[in-house]
C-alpha atoms as a PDB file:
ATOM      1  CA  UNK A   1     112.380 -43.364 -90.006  1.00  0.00           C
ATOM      2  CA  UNK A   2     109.532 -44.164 -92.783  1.00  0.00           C
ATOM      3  CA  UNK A   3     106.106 -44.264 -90.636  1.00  0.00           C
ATOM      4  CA  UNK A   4     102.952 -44.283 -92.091  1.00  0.00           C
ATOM      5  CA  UNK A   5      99.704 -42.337 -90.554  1.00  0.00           C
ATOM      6  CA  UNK A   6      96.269 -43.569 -90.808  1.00  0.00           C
ATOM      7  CA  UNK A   7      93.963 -41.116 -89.361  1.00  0.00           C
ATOM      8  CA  UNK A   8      94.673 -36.724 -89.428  1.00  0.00           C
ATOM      9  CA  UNK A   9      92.126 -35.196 -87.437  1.00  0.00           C
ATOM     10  CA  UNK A  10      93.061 -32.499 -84.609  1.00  0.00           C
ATOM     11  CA  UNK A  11      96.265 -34.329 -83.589  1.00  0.00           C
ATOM     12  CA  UNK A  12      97.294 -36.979 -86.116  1.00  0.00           C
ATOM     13  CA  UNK A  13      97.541 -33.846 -88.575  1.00  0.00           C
ATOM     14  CA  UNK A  14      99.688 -31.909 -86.470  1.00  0.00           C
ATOM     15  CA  UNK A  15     101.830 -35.198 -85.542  1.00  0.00           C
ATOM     16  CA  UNK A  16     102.311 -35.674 -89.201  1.00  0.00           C
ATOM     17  CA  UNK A  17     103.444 -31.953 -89.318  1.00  0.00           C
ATOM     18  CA  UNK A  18     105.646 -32.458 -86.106  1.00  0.00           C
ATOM     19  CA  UNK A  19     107.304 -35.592 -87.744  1.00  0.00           C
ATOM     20  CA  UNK A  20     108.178 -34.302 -90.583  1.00  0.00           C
ATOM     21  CA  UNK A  21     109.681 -30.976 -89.349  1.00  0.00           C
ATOM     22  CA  UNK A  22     111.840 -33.235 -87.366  1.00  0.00           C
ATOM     23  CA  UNK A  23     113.235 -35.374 -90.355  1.00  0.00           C
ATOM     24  CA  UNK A  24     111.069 -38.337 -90.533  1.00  0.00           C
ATOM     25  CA  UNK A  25     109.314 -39.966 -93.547  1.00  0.00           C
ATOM     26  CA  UNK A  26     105.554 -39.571 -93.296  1.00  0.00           C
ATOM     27  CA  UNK A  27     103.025 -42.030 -95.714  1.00  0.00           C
ATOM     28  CA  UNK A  28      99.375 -40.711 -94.422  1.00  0.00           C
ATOM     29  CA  UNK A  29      96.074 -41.728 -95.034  1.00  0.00           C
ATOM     30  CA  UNK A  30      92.622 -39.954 -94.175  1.00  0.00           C
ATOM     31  CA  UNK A  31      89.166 -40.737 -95.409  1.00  0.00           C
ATOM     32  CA  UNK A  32      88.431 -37.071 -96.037  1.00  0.00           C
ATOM     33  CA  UNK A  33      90.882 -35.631 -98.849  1.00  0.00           C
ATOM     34  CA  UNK A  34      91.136 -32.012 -97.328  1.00  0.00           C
ATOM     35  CA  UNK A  35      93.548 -33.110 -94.659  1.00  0.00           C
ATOM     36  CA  UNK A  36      95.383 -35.572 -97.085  1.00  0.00           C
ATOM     37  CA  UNK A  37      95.909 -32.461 -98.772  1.00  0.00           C
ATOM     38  CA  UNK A  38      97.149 -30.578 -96.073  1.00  0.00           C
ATOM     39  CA  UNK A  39      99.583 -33.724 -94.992  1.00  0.00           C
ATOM     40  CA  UNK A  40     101.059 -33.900 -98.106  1.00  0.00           C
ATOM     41  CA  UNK A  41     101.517 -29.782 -98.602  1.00  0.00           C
ATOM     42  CA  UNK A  42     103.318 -30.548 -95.512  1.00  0.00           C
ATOM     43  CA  UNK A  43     105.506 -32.834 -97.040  1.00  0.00           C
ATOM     44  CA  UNK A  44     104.071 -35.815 -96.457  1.00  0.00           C
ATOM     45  CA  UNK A  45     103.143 -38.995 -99.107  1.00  0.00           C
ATOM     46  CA  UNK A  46      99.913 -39.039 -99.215  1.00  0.00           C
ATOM     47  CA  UNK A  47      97.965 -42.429 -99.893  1.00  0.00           C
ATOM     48  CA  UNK A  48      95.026 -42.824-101.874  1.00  0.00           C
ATOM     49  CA  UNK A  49      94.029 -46.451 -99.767  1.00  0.00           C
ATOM     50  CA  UNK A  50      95.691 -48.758 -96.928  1.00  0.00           C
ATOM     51  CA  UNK A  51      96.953 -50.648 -99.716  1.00  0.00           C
ATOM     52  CA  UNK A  52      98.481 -47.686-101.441  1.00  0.00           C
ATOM     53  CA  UNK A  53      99.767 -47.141 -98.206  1.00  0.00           C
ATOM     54  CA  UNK A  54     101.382 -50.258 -97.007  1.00  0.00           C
ATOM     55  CA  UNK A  55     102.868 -50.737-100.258  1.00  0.00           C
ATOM     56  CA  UNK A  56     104.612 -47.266 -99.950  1.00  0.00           C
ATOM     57  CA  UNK A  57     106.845 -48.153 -96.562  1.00  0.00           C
ATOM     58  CA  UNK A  58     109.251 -50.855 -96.206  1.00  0.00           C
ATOM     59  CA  UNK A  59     109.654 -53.458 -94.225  1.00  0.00           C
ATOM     60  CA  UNK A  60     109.633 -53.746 -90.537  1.00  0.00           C
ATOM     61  CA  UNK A  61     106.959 -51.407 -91.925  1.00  0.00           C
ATOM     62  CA  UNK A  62     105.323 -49.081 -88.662  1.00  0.00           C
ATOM     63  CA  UNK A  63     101.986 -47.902 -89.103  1.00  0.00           C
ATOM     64  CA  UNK A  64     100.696 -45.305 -86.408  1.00  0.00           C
ATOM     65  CA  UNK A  65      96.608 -45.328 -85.926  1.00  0.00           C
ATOM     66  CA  UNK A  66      95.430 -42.150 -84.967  1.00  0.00           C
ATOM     67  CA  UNK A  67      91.684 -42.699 -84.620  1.00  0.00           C
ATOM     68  CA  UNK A  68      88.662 -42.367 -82.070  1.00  0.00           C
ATOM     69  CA  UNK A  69      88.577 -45.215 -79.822  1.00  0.00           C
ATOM     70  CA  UNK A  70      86.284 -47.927 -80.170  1.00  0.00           C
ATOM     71  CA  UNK A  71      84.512 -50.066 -83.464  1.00  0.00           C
ATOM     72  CA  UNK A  72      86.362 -47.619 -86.143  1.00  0.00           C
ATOM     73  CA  UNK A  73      90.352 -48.649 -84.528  1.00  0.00           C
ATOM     74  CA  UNK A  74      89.299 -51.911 -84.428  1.00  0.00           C
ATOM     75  CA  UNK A  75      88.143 -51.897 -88.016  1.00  0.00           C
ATOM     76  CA  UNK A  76      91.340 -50.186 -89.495  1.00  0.00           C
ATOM     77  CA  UNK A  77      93.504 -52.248 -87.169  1.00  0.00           C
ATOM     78  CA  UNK A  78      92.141 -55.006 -88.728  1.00  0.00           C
ATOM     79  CA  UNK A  79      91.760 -53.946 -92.034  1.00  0.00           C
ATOM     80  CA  UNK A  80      95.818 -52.630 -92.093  1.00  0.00           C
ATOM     81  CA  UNK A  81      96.789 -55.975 -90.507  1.00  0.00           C
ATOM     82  CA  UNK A  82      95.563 -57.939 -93.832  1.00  0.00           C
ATOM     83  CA  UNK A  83      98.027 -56.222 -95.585  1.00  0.00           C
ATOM     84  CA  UNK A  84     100.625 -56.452 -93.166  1.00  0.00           C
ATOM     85  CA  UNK A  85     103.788 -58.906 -93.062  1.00  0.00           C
ATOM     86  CA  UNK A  86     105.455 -60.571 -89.884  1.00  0.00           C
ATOM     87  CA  UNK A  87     107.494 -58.055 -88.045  1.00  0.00           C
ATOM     88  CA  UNK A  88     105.482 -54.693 -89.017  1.00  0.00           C
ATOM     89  CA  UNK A  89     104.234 -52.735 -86.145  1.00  0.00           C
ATOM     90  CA  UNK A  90     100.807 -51.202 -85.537  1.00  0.00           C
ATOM     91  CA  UNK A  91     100.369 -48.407 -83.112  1.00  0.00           C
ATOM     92  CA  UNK A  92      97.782 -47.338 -81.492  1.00  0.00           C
ATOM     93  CA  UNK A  93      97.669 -43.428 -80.336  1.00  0.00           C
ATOM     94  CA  UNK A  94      94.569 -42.678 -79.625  1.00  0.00           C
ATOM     95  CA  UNK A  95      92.375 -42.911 -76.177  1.00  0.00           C
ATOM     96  CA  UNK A  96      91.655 -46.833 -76.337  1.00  0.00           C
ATOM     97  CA  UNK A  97      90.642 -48.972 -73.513  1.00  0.00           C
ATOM     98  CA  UNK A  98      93.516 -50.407 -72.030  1.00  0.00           C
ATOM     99  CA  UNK A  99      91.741 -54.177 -72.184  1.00  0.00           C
ATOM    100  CA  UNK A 100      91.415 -53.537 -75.904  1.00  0.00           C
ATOM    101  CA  UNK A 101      94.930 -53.340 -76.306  1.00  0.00           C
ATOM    102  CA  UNK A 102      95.572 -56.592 -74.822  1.00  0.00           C
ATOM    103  CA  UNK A 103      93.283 -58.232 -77.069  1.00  0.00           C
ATOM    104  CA  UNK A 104      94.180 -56.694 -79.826  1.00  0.00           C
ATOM    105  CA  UNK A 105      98.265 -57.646 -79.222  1.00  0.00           C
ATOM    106  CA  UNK A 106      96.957 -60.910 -78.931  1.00  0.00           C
ATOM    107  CA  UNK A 107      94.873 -60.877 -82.344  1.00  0.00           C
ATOM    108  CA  UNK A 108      97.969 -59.985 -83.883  1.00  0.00           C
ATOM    109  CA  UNK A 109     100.465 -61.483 -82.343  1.00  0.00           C
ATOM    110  CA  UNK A 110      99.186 -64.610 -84.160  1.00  0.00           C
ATOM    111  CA  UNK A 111      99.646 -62.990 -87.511  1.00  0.00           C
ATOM    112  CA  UNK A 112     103.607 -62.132 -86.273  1.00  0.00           C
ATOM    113  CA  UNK A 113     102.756 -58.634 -86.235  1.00  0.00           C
ATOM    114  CA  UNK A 114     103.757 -56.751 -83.096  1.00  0.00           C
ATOM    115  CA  UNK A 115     101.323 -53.687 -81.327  1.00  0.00           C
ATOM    116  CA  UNK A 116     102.242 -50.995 -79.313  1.00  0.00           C
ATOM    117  CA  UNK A 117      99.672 -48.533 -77.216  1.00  0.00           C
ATOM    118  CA  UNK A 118     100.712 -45.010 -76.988  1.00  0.00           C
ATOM    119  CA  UNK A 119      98.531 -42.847 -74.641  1.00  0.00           C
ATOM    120  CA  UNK A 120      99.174 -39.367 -76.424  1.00  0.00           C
ATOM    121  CA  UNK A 121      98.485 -36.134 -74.470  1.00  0.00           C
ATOM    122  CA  UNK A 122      98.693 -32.755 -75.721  1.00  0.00           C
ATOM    123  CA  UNK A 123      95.630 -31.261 -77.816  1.00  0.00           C
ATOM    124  CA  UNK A 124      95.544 -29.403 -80.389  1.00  0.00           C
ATOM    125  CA  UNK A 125      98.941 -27.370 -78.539  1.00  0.00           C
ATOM    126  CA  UNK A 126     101.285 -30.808 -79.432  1.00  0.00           C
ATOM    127  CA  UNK A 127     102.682 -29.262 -82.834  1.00  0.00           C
ATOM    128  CA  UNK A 128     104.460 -26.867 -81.227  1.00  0.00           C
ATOM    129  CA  UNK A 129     104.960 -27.715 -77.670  1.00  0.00           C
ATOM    130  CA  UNK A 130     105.142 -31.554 -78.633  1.00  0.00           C
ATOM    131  CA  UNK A 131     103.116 -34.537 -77.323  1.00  0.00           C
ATOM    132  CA  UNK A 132     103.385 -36.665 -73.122  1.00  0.00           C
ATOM    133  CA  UNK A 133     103.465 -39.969 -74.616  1.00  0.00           C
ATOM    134  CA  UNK A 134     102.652 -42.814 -72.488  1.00  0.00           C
ATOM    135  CA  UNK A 135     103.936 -46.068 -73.979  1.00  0.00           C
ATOM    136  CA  UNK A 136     103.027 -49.909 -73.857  1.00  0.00           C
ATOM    137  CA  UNK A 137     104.326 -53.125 -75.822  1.00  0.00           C
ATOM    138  CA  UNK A 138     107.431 -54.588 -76.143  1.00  0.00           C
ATOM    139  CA  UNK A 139     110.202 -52.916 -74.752  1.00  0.00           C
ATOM    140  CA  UNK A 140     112.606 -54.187 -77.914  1.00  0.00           C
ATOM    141  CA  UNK A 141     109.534 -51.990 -80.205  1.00  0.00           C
ATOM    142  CA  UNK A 142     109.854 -49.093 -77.662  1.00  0.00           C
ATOM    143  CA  UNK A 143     113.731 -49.227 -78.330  1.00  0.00           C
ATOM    144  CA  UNK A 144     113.256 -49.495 -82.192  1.00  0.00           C
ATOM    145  CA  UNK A 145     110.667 -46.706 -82.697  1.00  0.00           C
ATOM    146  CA  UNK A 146     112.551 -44.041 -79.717  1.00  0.00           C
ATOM    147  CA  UNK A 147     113.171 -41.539 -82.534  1.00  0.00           C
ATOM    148  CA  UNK A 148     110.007 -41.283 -83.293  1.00  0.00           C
ATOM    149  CA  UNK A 149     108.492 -40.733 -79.762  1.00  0.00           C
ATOM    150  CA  UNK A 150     111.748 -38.348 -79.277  1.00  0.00           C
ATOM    151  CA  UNK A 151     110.807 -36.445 -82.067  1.00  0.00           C
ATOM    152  CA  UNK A 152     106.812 -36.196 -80.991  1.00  0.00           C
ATOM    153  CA  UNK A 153     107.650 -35.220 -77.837  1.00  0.00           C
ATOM    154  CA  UNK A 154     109.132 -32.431 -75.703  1.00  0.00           C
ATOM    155  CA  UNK A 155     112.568 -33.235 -73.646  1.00  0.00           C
ATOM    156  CA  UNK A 156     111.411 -36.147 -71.607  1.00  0.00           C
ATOM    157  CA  UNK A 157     107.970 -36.120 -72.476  1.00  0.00           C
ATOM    158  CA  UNK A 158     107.816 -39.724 -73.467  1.00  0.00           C
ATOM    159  CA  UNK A 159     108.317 -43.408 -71.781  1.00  0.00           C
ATOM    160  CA  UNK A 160     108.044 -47.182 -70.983  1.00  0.00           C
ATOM    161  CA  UNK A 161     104.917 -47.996 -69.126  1.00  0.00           C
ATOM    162  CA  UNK A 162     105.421 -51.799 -69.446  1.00  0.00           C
ATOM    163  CA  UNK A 163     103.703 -54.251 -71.399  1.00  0.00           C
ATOM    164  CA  UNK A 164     100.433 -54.287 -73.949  1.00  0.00           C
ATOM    165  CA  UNK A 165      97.820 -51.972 -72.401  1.00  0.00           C
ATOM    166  CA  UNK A 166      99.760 -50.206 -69.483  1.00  0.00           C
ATOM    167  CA  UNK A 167     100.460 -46.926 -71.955  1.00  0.00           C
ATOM    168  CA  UNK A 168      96.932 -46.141 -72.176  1.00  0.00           C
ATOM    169  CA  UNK A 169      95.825 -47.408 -68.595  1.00  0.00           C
ATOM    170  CA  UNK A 170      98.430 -45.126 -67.773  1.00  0.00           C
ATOM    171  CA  UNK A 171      96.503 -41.979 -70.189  1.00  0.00           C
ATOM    172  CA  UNK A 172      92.953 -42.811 -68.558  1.00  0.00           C
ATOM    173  CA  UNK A 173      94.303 -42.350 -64.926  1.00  0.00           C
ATOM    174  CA  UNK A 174      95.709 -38.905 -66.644  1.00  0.00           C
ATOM    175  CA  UNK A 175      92.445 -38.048 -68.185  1.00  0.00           C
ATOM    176  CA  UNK A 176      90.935 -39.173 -64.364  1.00  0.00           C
ATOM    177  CA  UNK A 177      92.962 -36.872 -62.745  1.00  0.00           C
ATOM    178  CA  UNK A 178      92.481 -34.128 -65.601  1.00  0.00           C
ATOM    179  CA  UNK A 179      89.094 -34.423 -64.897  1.00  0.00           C
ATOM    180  CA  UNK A 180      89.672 -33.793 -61.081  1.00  0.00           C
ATOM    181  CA  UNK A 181      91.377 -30.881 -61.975  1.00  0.00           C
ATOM    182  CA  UNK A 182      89.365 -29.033 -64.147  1.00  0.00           C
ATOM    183  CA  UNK A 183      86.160 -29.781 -61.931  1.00  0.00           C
ATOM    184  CA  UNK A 184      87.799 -27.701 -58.854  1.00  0.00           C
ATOM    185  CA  UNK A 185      88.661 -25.042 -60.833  1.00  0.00           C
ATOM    186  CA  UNK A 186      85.234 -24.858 -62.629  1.00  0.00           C
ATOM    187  CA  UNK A 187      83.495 -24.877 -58.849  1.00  0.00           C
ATOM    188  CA  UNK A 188      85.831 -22.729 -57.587  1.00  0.00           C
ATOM    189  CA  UNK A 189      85.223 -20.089 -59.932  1.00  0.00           C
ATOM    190  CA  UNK A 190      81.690 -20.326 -59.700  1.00  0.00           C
ATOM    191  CA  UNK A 191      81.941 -19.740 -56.499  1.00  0.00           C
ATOM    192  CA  UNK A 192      83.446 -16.271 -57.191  1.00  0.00           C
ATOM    193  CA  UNK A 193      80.764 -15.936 -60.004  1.00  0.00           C
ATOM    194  CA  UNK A 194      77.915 -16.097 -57.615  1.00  0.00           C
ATOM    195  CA  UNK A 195      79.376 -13.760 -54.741  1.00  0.00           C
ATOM    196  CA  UNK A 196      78.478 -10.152 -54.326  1.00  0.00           C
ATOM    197  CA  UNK A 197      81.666  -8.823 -56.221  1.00  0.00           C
ATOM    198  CA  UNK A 198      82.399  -7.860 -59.466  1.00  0.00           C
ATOM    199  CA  UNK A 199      85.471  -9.719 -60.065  1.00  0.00           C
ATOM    200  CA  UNK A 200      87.575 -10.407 -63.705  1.00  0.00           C
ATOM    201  CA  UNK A 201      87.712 -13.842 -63.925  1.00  0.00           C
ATOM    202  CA  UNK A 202      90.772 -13.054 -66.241  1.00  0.00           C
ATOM    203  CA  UNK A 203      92.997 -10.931 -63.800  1.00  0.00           C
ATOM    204  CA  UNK A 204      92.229 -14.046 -61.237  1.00  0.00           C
ATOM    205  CA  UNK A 205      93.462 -16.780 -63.448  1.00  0.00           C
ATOM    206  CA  UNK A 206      96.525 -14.611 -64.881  1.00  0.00           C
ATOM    207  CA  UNK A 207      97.042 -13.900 -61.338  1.00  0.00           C
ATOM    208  CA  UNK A 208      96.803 -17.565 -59.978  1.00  0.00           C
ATOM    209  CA  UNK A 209      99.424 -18.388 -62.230  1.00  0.00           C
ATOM    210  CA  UNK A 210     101.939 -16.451 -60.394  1.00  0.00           C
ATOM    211  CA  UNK A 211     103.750 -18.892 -58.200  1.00  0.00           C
ATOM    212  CA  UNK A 212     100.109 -19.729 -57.096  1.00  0.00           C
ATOM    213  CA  UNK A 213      99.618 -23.306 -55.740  1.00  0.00           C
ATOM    214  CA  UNK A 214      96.839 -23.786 -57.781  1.00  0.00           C
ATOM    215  CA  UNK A 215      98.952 -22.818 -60.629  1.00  0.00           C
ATOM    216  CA  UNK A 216      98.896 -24.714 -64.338  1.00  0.00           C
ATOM    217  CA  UNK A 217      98.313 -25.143 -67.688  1.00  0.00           C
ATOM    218  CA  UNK A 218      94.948 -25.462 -67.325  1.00  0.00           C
ATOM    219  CA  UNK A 219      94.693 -22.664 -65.339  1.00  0.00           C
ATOM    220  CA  UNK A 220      96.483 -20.554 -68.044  1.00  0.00           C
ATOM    221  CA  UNK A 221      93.453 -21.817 -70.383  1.00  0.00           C
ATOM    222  CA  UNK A 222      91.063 -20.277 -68.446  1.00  0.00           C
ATOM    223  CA  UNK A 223      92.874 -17.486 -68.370  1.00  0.00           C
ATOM    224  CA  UNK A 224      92.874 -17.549 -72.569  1.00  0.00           C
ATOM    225  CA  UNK A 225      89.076 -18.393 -72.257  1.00  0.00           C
ATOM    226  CA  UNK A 226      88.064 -15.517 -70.188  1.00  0.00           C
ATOM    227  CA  UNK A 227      90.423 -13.425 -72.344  1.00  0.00           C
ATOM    228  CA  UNK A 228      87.859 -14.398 -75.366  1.00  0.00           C
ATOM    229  CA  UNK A 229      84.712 -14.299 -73.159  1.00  0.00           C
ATOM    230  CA  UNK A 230      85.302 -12.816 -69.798  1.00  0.00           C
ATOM    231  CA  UNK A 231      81.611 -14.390 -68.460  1.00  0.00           C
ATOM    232  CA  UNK A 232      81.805 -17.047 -71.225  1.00  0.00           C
ATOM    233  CA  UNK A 233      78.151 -15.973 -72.083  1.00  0.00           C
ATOM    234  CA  UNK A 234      78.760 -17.561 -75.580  1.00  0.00           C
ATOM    235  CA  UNK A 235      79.056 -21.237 -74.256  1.00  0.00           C
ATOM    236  CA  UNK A 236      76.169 -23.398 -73.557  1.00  0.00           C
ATOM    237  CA  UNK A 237      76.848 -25.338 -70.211  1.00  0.00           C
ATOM    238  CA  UNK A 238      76.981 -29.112 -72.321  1.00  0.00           C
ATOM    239  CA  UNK A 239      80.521 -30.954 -71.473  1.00  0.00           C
ATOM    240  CA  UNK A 240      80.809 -34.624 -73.335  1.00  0.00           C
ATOM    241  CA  UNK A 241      82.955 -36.945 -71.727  1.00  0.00           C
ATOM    242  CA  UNK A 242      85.369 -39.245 -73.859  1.00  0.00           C
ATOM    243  CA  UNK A 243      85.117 -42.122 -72.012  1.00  0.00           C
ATOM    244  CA  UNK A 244      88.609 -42.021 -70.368  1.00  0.00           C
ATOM    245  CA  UNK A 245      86.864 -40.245 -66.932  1.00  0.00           C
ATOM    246  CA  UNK A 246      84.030 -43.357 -66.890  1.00  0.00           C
ATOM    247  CA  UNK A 247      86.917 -45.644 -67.042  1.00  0.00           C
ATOM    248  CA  UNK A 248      89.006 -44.562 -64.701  1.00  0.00           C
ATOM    249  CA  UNK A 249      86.014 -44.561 -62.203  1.00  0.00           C
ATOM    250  CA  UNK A 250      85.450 -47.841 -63.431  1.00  0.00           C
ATOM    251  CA  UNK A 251      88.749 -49.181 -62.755  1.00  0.00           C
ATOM    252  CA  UNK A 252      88.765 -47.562 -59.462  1.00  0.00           C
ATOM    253  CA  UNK A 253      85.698 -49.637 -58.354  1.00  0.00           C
ATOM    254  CA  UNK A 254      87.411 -52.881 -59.503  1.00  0.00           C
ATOM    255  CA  UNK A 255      90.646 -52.082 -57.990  1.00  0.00           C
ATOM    256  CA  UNK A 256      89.028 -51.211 -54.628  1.00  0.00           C
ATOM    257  CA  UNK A 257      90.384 -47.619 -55.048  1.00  0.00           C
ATOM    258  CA  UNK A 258      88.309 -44.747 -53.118  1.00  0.00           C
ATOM    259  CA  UNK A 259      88.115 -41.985 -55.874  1.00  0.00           C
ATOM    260  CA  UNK A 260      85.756 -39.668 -55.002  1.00  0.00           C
ATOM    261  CA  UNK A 261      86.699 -36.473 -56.670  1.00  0.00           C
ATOM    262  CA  UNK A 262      87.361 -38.186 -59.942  1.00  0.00           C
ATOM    263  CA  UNK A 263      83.614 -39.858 -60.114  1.00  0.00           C
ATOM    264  CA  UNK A 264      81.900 -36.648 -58.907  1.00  0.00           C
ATOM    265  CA  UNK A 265      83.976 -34.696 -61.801  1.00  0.00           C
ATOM    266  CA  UNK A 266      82.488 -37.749 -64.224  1.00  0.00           C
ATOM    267  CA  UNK A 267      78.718 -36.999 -62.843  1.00  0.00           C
ATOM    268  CA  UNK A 268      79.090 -33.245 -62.667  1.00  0.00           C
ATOM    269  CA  UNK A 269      79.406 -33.950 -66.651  1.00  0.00           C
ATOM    270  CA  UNK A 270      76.777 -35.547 -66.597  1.00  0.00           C
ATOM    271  CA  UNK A 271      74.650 -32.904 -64.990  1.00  0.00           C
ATOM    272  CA  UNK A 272      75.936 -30.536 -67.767  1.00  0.00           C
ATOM    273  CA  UNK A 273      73.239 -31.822 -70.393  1.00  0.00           C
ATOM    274  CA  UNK A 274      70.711 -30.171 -68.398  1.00  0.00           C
ATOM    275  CA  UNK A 275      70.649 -26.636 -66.705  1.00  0.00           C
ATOM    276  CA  UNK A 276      73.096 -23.087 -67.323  1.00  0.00           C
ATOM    277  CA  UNK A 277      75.946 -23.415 -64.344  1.00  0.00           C
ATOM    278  CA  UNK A 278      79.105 -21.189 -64.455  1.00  0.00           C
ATOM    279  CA  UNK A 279      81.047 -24.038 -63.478  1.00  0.00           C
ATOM    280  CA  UNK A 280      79.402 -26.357 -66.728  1.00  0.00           C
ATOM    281  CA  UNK A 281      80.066 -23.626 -69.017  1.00  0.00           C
ATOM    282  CA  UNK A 282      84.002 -23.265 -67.315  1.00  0.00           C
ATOM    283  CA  UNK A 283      84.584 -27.188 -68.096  1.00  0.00           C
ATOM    284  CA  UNK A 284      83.221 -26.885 -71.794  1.00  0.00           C
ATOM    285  CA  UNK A 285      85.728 -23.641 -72.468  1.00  0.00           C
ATOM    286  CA  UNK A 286      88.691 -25.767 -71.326  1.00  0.00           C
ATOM    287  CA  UNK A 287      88.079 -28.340 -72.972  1.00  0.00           C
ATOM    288  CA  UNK A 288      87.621 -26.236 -76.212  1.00  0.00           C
ATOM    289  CA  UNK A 289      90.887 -24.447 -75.471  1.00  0.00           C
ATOM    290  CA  UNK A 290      93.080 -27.897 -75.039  1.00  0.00           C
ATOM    291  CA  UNK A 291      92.147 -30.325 -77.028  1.00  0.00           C
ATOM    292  CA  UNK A 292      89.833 -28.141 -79.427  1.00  0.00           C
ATOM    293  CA  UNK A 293      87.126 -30.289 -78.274  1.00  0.00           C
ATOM    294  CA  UNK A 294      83.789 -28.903 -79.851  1.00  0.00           C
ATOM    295  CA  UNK A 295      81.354 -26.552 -78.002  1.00  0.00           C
ATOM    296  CA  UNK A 296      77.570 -26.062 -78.003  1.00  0.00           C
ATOM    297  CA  UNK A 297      76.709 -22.024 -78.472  1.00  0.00           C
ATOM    298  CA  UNK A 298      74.084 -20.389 -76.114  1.00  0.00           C
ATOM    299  CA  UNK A 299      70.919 -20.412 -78.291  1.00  0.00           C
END
């Protein structure tokens, strides 16, 4: 299939790469021309504008948005949708709000041109273990574009979520529960930090992961991280939050859901832009080591 890719920061880069490899037609488009030139060293066609670029696939022409959520996917949603024809598809991969997915099927539905919202999981690790996609829209569009989730994907790492929005509702309860996860295992090793014992925070984690319960992938980036840093003395204790955490909290209120581990995980980050905790500098290393998510040195 011919797909074009607007958008080739960490992931849409290594998506491009992934597609490709696996026999699909890439047209991309960045702002910056380094990774343009990396796409198309890759093998893929690289376009010099979103004209360029919609002129270069054919019709029912499928146009994949790989950008950070918010005013900038609105804009190039909008901006690819002028040059767009009834029957083209626009996707939507990155961590939108699931409300602005609804809107924004509605926005185009009046122009005949059909949306789809993929929550895409998987980091900076997704070109070579592949991507979890989470998929919303049509289920005639999810049928038609299969081969390209299939190829993005690891075996059974993609699927329906339902209509307009429910793919990346579906991703922010993920991220939630992500950022449950990596909040007990940044206390818990604090905890171990702050005891009387000189313990390797490596041979723990490489040991968890040993038919361990508490066993995972996250746990097996720790295990990199403390490999690097064993008392992560580099990182500064400063963990951002991409929005996903706030709106799963946010959802929860609405929905009448009792989440408490998931909005104390949200706060904790909060806490982070102030003070030197273990635990703070834990969730900033994991972060790092999934999603190359940038870090702030110790000064």
């Amino acid at each position: 299939m011919k797909i074009g890719m607007i958008g080739l920061g960490r992931m849409g880069l290594n998506m491009v790469k992934r597609l490709i490899k696996e026999g699909h037609e890439v047209v991309a488009f960045n702002r910056s021309k380094g990774p343009l030139d990396e796409a198309a060293k890759a093998g893929a066609i690289a376009a010099k504008d979103l004209k360029d670029l919609v002129a270069k696939l054919t019709a029912p022409r499928v146009v994949w948005v790989m950008l950070p959520a918010g005013k900038v996917t609105d804009q190039k949603i909008n901006e690819v949708a002028g040059l767009l024809e009834a029957k083209d598809i626009v996707i939507d991969g990155g961590n939108s709000f699931f409300k602005d997915d609804i809107r924004r099927a509605e926005e185009l539905a009046r122009k005949k041109i059909d949306y789809m919202d993929v929550g895409t999981s998987g980091g900076i690790w997704g070109l070579k273990i592949g991507y979890c996609l989470m998929i919303g829209g049509k289920k005639e569009n999810y049928d038609y574009l299969e081969p390209v989730f299939k190829a993005l994907a690891p075996p059974n790492g993609y699927g329906y979520m339902g209509s307009h929005g429910a793919g990346h509702f579906v991703k922010m309860v993920h991220n939630g529960i992500e950022y449950g996860m990596m909040q007990s295992y940044a206390e818990g090793f604090e905890i171990l930090e702050k005891s009387s014992y000189d313990l390797d925070f490596h041979q723990i984690s490489k040991l968890w992961n040993q038919g361990s319960v508490v066993r995972s992938w996250l746990l097996e980036l720790a295990e990199d991280a403390f490999k690097k840093d064993p008392k992560l003395k580099a990182l500064a204790p400063y963990v951002e939050d991409s929005g996903e955490g706030r709106w799963t909290v946010e959802q929860a209120v609405e929905l009448g859901v009792p989440a408490p581990a998931i909005a104390a995980a949200v706060f904790s980050r909060f806490a982070s832009r102030d003070g030197n905790a273990f635990s703070l500098r834990l969730l900033a290393a994991l972060r790092n080591e999934f999603g190359g998510h940038a870090v702030k040195t110790q000064k």
